[in-house]
Protein backbone atom coordinates (compact mmCIF):
# COMPACT_ATOMS: atom_id res chain seq x y z
CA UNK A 1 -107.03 -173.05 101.80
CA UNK A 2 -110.13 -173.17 100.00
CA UNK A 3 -111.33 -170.29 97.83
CA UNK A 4 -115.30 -169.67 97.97
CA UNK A 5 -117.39 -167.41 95.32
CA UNK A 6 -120.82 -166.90 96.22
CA UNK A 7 -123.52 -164.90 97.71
CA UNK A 8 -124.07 -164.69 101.22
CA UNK A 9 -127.31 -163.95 102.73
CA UNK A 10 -128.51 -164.25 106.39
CA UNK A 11 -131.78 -164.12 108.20
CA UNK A 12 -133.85 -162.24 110.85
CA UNK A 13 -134.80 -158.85 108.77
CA UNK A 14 -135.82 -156.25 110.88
CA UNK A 15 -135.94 -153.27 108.49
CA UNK A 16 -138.19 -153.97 105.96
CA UNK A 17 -139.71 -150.04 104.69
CA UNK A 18 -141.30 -150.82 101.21
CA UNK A 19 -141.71 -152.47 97.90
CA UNK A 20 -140.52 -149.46 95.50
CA UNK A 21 -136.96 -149.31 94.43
CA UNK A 22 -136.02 -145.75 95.74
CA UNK A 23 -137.57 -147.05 99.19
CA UNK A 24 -134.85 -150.56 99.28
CA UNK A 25 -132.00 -148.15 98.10
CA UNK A 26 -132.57 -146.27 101.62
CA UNK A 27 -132.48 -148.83 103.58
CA UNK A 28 -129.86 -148.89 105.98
CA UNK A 29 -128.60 -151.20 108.70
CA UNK A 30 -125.20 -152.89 110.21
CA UNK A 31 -125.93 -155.91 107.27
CA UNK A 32 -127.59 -156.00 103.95
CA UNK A 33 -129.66 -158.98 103.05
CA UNK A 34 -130.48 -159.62 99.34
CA UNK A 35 -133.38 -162.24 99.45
CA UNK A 36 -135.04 -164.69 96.74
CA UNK A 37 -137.53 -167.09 97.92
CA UNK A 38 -138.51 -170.22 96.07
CA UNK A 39 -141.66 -169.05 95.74
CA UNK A 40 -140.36 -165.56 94.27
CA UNK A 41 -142.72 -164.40 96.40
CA UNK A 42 -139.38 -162.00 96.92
CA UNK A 43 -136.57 -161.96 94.22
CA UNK A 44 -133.20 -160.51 95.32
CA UNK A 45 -135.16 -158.04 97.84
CA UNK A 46 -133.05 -155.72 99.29
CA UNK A 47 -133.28 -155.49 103.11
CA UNK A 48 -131.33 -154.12 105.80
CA UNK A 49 -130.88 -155.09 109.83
CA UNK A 50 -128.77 -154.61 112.51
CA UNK A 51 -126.51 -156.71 114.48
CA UNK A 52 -127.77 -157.21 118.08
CA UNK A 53 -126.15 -158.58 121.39
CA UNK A 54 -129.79 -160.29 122.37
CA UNK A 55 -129.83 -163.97 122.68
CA UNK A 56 -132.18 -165.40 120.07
CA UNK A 57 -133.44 -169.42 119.81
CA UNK A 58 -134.20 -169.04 115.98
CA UNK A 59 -131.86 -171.54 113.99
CA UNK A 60 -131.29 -168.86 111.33
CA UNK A 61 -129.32 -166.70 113.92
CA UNK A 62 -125.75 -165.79 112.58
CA UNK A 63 -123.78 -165.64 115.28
CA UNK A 64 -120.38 -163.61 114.99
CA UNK A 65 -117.31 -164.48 117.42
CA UNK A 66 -114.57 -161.67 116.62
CA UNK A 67 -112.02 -163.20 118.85
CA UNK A 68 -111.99 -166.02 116.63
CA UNK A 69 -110.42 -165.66 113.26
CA UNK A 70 -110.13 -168.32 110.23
CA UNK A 71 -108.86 -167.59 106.85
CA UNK A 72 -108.95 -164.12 104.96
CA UNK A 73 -111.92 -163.96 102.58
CA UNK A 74 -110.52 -162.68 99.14
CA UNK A 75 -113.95 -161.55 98.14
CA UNK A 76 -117.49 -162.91 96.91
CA UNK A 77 -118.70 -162.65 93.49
CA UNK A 78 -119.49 -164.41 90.19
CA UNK A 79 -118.42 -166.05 86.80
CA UNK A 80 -118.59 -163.56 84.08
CA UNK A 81 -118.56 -165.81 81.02
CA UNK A 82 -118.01 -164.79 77.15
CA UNK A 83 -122.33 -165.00 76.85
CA UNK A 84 -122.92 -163.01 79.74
CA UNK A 85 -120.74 -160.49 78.53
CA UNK A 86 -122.45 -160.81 74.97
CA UNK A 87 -125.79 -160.27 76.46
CA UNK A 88 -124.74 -157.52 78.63
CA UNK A 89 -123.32 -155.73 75.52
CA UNK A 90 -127.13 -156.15 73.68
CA UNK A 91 -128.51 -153.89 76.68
CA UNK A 92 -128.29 -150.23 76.19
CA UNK A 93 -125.34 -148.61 77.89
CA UNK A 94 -127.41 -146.78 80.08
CA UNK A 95 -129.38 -150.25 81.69
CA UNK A 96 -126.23 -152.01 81.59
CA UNK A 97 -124.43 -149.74 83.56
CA UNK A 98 -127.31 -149.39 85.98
CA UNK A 99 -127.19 -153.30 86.48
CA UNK A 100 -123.49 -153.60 86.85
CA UNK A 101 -123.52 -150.56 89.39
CA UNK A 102 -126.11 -152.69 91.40
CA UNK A 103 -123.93 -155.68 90.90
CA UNK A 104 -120.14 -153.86 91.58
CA UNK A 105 -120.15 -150.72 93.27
CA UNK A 106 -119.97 -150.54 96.77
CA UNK A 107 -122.17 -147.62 97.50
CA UNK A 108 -124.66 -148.03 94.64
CA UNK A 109 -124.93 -151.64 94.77
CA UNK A 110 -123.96 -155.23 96.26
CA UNK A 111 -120.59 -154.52 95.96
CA UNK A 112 -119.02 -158.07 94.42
CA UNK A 113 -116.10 -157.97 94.24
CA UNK A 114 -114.45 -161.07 92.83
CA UNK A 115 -115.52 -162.26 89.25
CA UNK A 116 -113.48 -165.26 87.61
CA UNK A 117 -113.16 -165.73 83.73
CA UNK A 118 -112.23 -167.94 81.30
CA UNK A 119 -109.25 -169.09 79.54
CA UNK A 120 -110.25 -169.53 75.98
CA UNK A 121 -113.68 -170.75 75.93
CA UNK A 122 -116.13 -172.42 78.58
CA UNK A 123 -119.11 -173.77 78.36
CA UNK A 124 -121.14 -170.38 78.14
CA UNK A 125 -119.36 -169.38 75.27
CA UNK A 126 -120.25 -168.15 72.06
CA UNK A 127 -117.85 -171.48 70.39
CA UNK A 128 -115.46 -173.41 71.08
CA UNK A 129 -112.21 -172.53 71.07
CA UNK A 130 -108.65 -171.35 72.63
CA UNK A 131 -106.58 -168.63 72.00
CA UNK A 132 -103.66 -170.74 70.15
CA UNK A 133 -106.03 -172.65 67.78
CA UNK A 134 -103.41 -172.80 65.24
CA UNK A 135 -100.24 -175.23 66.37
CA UNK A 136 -97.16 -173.14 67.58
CA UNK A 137 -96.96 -171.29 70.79
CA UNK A 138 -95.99 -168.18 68.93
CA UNK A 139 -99.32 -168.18 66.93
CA UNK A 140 -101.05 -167.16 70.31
CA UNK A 141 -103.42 -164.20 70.25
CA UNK A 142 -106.92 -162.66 72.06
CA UNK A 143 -110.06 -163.56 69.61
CA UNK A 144 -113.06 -161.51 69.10
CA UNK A 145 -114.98 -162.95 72.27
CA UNK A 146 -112.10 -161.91 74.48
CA UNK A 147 -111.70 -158.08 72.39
CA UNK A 148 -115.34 -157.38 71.43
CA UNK A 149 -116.99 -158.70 74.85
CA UNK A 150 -115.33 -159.97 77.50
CA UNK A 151 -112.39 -157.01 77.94
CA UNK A 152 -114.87 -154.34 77.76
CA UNK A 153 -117.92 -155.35 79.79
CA UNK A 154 -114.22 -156.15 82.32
CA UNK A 155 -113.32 -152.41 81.86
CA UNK A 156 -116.64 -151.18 82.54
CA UNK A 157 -116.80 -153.28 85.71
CA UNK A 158 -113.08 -152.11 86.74
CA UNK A 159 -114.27 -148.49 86.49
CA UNK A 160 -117.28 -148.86 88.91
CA UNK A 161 -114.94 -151.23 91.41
CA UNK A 162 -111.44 -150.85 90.83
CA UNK A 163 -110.29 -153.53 93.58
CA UNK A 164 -112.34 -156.44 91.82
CA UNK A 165 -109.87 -159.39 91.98
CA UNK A 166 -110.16 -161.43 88.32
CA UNK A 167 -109.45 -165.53 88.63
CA UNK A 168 -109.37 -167.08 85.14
CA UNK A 169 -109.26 -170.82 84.49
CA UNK A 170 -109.29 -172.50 81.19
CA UNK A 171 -112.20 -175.46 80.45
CA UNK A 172 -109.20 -176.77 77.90
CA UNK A 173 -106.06 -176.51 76.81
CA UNK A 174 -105.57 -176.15 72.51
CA UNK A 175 -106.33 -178.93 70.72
CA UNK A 176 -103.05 -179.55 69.02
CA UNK A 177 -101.39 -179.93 72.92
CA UNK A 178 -103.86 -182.58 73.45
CA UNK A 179 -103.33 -186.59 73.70
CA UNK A 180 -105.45 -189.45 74.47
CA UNK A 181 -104.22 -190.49 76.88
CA UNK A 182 -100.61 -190.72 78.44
CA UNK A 183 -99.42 -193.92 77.65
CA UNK A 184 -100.42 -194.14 73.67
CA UNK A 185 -99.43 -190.23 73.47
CA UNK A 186 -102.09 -190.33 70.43
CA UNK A 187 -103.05 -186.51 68.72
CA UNK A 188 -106.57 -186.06 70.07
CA UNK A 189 -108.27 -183.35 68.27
CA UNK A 190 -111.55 -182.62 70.31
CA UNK A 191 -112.50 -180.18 72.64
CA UNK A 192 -113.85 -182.93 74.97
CA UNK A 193 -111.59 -184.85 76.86
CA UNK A 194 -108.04 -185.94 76.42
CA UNK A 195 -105.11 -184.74 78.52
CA UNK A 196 -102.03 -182.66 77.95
CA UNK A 197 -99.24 -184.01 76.04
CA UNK A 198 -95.83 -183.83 78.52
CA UNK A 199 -94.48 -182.50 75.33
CA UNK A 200 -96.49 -179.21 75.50
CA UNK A 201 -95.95 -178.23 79.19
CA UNK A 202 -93.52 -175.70 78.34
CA UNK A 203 -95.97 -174.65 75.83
CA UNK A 204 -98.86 -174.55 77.85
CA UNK A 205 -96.95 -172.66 80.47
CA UNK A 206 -96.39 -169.65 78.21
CA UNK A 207 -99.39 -170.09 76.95
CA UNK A 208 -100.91 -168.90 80.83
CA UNK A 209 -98.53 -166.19 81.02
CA UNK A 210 -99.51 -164.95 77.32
CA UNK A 211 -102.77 -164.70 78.45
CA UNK A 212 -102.66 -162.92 81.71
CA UNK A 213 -100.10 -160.16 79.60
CA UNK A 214 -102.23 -160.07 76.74
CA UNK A 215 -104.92 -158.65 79.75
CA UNK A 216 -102.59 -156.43 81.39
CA UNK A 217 -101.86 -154.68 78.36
CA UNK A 218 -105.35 -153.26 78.56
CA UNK A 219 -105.31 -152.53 81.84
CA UNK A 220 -106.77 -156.14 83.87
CA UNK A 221 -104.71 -157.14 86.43
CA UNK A 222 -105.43 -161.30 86.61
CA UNK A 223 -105.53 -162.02 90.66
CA UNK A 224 -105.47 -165.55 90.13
CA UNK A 225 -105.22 -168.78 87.58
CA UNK A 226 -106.31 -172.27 88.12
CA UNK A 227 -104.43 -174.86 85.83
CA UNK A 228 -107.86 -176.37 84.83
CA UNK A 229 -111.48 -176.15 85.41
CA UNK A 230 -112.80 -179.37 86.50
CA UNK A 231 -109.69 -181.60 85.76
CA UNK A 232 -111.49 -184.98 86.81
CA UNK A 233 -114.06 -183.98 84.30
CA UNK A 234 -114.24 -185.97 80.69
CA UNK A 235 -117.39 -184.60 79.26
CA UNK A 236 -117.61 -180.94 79.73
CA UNK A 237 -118.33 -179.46 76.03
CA UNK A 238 -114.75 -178.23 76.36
CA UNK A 239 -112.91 -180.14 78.95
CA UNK A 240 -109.24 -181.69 79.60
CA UNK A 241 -108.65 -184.26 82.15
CA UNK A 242 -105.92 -183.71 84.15
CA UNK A 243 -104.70 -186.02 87.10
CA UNK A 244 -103.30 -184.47 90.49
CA UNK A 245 -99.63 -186.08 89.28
CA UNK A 246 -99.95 -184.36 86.37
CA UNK A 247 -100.91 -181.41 87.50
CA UNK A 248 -98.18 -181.43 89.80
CA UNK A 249 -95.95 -182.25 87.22
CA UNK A 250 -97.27 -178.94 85.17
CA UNK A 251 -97.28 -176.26 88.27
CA UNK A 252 -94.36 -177.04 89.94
CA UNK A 253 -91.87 -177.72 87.00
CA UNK A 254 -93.28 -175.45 84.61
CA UNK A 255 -96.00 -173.14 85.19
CA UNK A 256 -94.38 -172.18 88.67
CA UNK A 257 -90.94 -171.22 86.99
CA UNK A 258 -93.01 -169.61 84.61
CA UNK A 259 -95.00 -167.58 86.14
CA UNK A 260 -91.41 -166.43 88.08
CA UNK A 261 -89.30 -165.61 84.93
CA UNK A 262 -91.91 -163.60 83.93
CA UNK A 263 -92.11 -161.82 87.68
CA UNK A 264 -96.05 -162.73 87.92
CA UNK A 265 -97.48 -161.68 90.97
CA UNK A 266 -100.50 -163.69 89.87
CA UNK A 267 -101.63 -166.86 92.27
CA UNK A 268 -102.49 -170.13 91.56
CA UNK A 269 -105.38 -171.99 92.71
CA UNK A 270 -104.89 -176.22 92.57
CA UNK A 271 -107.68 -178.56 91.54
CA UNK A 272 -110.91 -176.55 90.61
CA UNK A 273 -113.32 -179.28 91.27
CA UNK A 274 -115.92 -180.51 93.29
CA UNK A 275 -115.31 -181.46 97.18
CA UNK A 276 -115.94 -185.89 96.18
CA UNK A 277 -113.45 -185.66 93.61
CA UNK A 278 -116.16 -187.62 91.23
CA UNK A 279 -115.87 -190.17 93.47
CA UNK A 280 -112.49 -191.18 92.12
CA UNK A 281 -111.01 -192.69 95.08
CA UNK A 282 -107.21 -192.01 93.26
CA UNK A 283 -107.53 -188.69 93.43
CA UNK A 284 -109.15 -187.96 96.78
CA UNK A 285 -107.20 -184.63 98.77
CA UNK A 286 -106.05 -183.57 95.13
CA UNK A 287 -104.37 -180.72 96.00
CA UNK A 288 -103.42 -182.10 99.58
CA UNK A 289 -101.17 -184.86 97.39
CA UNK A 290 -99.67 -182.01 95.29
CA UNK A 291 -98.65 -179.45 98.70
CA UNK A 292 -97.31 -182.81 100.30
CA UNK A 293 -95.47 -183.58 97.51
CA UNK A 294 -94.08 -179.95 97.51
CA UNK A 295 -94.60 -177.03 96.28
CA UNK A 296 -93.82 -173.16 95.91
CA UNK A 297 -96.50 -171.85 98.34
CA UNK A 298 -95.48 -168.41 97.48
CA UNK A 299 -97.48 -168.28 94.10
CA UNK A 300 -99.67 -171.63 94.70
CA UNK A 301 -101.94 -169.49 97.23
CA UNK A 302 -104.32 -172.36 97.55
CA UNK A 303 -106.95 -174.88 96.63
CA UNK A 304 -110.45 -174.16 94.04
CA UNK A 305 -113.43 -175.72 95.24
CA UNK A 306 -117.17 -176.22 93.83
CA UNK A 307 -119.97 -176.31 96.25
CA UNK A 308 -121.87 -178.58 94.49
């Protein structure tokens, strides 16, 4: 199963009624069409049309066959990173709620309605950093991007959409669980690169589950995990390589337990990566290799793809 976040637009707009915003928030129709140009000639225009049963030769025609059903979509939506949710916090409340009504709510708006998060820090954050910086599992704790941005730009998007579903992946795990590699098994103290020391899975598993608890406490449900964002990636600003073995190793015999012990409902995505694996023939069908290995396909839901 492959999870997809995005925004879907189609063509053949019939419904067009005017340039002025209270004009585009009337329009109605069977779909709504939000439409940027490369020109800009239109940026994220707001139409409306109508499903028809006509035939129709132009090769932008969506054609929809209800008798035949794939997967369940979970939702569309959007990374919400610790800078967006700085800059949305420098707005006034009144703009920012405006925008995240246009963005969230299903009657005022788009209507997006999955949003995925980070783990620590990513690569649009404010710094570098995790949320066990200092060595010891029980030295885990939420830091001021998580309280003073991230939680409540969540909150305010909770209370326009309730039923957003929340992924969250770290970009790396904390320093001090980090070696260079897995046959030297030497300390490797950067947040680029490296890979998890076997000796910290345990670790690392409670660290997830810390994390999603530390949420629910304030009232954010966490849909989904993946065990690592861009594992076959060595030089993201903050990055941890992490081979399918290994992450095999990690989900089924620790984070999987984990996750049960702790009576998680929360899923877990494999790989989070892009669809050539970076051309690393070893690890082509990633997550394929893990599911044929086996695993517990009541929490591991599925397989995290980039479409690009």
């Amino acid at each position: 199963m492959t999870l997809m976040l995005g925004t879907v637009a189609c063509g053949d707009v019939s419904k067009e009624k005017g340039n002025d915003e209270d004009k585009d928030n009337n329009l109605t129709g069977d779909v709504t069409i939000y439409v940027t140009t490369n020109t800009r000639s239109q940026d994220f225009k707001k139409q409306a049309t109508d499903f028809s049963a006509k035939s129709n030769m132009s090769p932008s025609t969506i054609r929809l066959e209800p008798g035949t059903r794939y997967q369940t979509m979970d939702g569309f939506g959007a990374a919400v990173t610790g800078s967006t949710c700085y800059n949305l916090m420098q707005m006034t409340p009144a703009n920012r709620t405006k925008f995240l009504k246009e963005t969230f709510s299903t009657t005022e708006g788009m209507g997006q309605s999955y949003i995925r998060i980070a783990i620590g820090c990513s690569d649009f954050s404010l710094s570098e950093y995790t949320c066990c910086d200092t060595p010891g599992i029980e030295n885990f704790g939420l830091t001021s991007e998580e309280n003073d941005y991230v939680i409540p730009i969540l909150k305010e998007i909770l209370a326009i959409n309730p039923d957003v579903k929340i992924m969250g992946s770290p970009w790396t795990s904390p320093r001090w669980m980090k070696v260079n590699n897995l046959t030297e098994l030497k300390p490797f103290n950067s947040w680029t690169s490296g890979q998890l020391n076997p000796a910290y899975y345990s670790d690392y598993a409670t660290y997830f589950v810390k994390w999603i608890q530390a949420f629910e406490q304030q009232g954010i449900k966490i849909y989904s995990v993946t065990p690592q964002n861009e594992p076959l990636n060595r030089g993201n600003s903050a990055s941890l390589f992490m081979g399918w073995e290994e992450q095999l190793e990690f989900v089924k015999n620790h984070l999987v337990p984990r996750f049960k012990e702790s009576l998680l409902q929360t899923k877990i995505y494999l790989f989070d990566h892009n669809y050539n694996y970076d051309n690393m023939a070893e690890q082509n069908d990633y997550p394929v290799r893990i599911y044929d290995a086996g695993i517990d396909e009541d929490i591991v839901a599925g397989a995290a793809y980039h479409n690009y």
